[in-house]
Protein backbone atom coordinates (compact mmCIF):
# COMPACT_ATOMS: atom_id res chain seq x y z
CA UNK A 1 137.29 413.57 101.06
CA UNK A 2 135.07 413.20 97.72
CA UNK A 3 132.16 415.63 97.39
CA UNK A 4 129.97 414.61 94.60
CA UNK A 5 129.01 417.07 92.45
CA UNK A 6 127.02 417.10 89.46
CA UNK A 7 127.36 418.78 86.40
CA UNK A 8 124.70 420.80 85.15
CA UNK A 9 124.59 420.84 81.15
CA UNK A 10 121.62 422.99 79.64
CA UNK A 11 120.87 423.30 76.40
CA UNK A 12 119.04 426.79 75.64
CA UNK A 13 117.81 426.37 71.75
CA UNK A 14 115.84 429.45 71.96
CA UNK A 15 119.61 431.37 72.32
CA UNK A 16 121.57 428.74 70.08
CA UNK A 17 123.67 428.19 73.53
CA UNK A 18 124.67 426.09 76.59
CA UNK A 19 124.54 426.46 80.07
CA UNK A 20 127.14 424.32 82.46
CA UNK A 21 127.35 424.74 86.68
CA UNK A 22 129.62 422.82 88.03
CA UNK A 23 130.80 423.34 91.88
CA UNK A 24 133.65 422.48 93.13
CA UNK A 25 135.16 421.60 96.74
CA UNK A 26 137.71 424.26 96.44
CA UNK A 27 138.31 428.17 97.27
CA UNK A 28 137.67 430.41 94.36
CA UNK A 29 140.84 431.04 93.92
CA UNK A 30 141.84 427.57 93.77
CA UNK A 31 139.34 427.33 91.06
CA UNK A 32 140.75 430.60 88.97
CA UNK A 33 143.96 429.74 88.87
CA UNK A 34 142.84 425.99 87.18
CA UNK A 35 141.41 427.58 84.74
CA UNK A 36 143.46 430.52 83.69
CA UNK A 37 146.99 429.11 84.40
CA UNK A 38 148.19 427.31 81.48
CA UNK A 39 150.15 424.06 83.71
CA UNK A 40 147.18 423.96 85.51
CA UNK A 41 144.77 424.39 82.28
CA UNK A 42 147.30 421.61 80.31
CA UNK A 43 146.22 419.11 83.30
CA UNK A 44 142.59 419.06 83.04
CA UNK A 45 141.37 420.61 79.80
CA UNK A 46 140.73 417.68 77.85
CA UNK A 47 138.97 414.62 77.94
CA UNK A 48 141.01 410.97 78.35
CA UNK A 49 142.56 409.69 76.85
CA UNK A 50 143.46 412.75 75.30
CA UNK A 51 145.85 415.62 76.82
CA UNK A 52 145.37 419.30 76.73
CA UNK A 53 149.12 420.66 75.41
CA UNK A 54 148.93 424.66 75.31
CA UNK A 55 151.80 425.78 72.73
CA UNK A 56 150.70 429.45 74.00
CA UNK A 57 148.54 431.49 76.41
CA UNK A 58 148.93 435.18 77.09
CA UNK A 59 145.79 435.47 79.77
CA UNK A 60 145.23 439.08 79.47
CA UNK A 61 142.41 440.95 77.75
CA UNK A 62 143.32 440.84 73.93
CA UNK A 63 145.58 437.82 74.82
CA UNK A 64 144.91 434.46 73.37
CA UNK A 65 145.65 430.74 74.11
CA UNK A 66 146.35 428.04 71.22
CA UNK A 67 146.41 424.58 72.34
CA UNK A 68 145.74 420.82 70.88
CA UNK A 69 143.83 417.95 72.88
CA UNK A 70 146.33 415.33 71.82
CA UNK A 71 145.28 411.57 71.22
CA UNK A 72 147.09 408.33 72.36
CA UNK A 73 147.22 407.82 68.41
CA UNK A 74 148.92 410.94 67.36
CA UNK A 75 145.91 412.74 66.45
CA UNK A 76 145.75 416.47 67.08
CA UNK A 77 142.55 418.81 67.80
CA UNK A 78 143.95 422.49 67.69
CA UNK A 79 141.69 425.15 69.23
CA UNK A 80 142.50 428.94 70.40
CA UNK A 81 140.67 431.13 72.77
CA UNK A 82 141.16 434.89 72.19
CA UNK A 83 140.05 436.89 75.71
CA UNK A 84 137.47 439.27 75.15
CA UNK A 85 137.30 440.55 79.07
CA UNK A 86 138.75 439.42 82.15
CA UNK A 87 137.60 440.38 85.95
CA UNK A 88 140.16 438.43 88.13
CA UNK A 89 138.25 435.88 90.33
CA UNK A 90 134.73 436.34 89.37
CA UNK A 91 134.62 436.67 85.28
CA UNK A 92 136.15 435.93 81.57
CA UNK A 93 134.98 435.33 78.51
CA UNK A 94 136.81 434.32 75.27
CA UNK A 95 136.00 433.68 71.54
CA UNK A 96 136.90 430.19 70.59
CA UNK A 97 137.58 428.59 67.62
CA UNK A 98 139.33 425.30 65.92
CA UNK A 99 142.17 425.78 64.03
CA UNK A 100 145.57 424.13 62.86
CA UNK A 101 148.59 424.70 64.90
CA UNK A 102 149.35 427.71 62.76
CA UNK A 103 146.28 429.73 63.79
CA UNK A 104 144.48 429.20 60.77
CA UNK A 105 140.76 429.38 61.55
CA UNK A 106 139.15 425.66 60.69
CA UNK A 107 135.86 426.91 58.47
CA UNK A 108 133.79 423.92 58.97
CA UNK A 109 133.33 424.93 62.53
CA UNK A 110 131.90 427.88 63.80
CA UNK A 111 133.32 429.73 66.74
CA UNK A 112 131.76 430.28 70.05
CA UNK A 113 131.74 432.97 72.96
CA UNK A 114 132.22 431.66 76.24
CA UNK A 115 131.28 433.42 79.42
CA UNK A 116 132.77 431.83 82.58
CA UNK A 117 131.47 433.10 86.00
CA UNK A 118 133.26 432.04 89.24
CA UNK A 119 131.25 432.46 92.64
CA UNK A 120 132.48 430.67 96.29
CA UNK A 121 129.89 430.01 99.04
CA UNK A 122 131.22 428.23 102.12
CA UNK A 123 134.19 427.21 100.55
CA UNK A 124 132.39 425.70 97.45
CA UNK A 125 132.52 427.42 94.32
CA UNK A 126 130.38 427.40 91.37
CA UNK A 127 131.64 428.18 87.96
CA UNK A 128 128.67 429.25 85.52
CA UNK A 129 129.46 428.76 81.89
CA UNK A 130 127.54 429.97 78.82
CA UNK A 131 128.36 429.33 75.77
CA UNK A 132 126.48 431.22 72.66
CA UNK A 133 126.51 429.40 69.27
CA UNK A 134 126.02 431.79 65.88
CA UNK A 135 122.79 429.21 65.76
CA UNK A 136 121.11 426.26 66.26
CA UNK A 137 122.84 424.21 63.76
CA UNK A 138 126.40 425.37 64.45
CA UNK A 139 125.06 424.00 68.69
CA UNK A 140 123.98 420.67 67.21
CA UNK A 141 126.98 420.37 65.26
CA UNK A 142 129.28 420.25 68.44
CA UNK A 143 126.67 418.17 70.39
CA UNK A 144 126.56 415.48 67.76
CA UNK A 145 130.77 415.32 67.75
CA UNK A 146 130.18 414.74 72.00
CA UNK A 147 130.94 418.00 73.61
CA UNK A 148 128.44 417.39 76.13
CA UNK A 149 129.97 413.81 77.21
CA UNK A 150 133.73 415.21 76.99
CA UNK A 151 132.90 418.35 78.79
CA UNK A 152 131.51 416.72 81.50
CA UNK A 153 134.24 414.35 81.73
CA UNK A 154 136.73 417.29 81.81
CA UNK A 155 134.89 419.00 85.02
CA UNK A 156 135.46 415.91 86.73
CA UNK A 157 139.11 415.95 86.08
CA UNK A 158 139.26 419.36 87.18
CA UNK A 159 138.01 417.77 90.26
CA UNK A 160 139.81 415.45 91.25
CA UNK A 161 142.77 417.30 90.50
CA UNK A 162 141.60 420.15 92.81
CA UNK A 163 141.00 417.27 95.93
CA UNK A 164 144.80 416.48 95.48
């Protein structure tokens, strides 16, 4: 059974950040575990053609996750998320930043907090995310490269890969 759901992308220029609700057809847990288990995470965290390949991920407060959306032509987008606070099932947040594969911060980008909120109603749930920008032009910056478009298209992986 498909349940069409829409994404919900935001953006709140007054607070240099973005808001996303998404809800999915899925228990909460179902929905946790997607997006804090790293072979679950490495199947829909990335837009197609390109693949989500997580070299690390200690999911833990103070833990961090480095990983590269990998293209059909070689090309390699490194990114980490270091977790700032975690509340299994309902809450985490991270700071996240490009880098190389080494860790080394990429300074043409900034970073970004995210705040990810997880709530099930009638065996639907609804993941809230925020995420808060240094500024304006630092938002833009990500728009203009197509964060809304991939994002998007990443929620729907997640899913279809939850129906399965």
């Amino acid at each position: 059974m498909t349940t069409s759901m829409m994404t919900d992308f935001t953006i709140d220029r007054e607070n240099s950040s973005v808001k996303v609700v998404r809800s999915f057809a899925a228990s909460q847990d179902d929905v946790w575990a997607a997006w804090t288990e790293q072979e679950l995470l490495d199947q829909w965290w990335a837009p197609r053609p390109f693949k989500s390949v997580t070299k690390k991920m200690e999911f833990r407060e103070g833990g961090r996750r480095l990983y590269a959306m990998k293209g059909p032509n070689g090309e390699e987008h490194w990114a980490l998320a270091d977790y700032t606070s975690i509340t299994p099932k309902s809450n985490f947040q991270y700071q996240d930043a490009f880098c190389d594969e080494e860790e080394n911060i990429n300074p043409d980008f900034s970073s970004s907090k995210w705040n990810v909120d997880f709530s099930e109603s009638n065996g639907i749930t609804t993941v809230f995310v925020t995420i808060k920008h240094e500024n304006m032009e630092d938002l833009e910056k990500i728009i203009s490269l197509g964060f809304k478009e991939g994002f998007t298209a990443t929620l729907e992986y997640l899913s279809e890969m939850l129906e399965k």
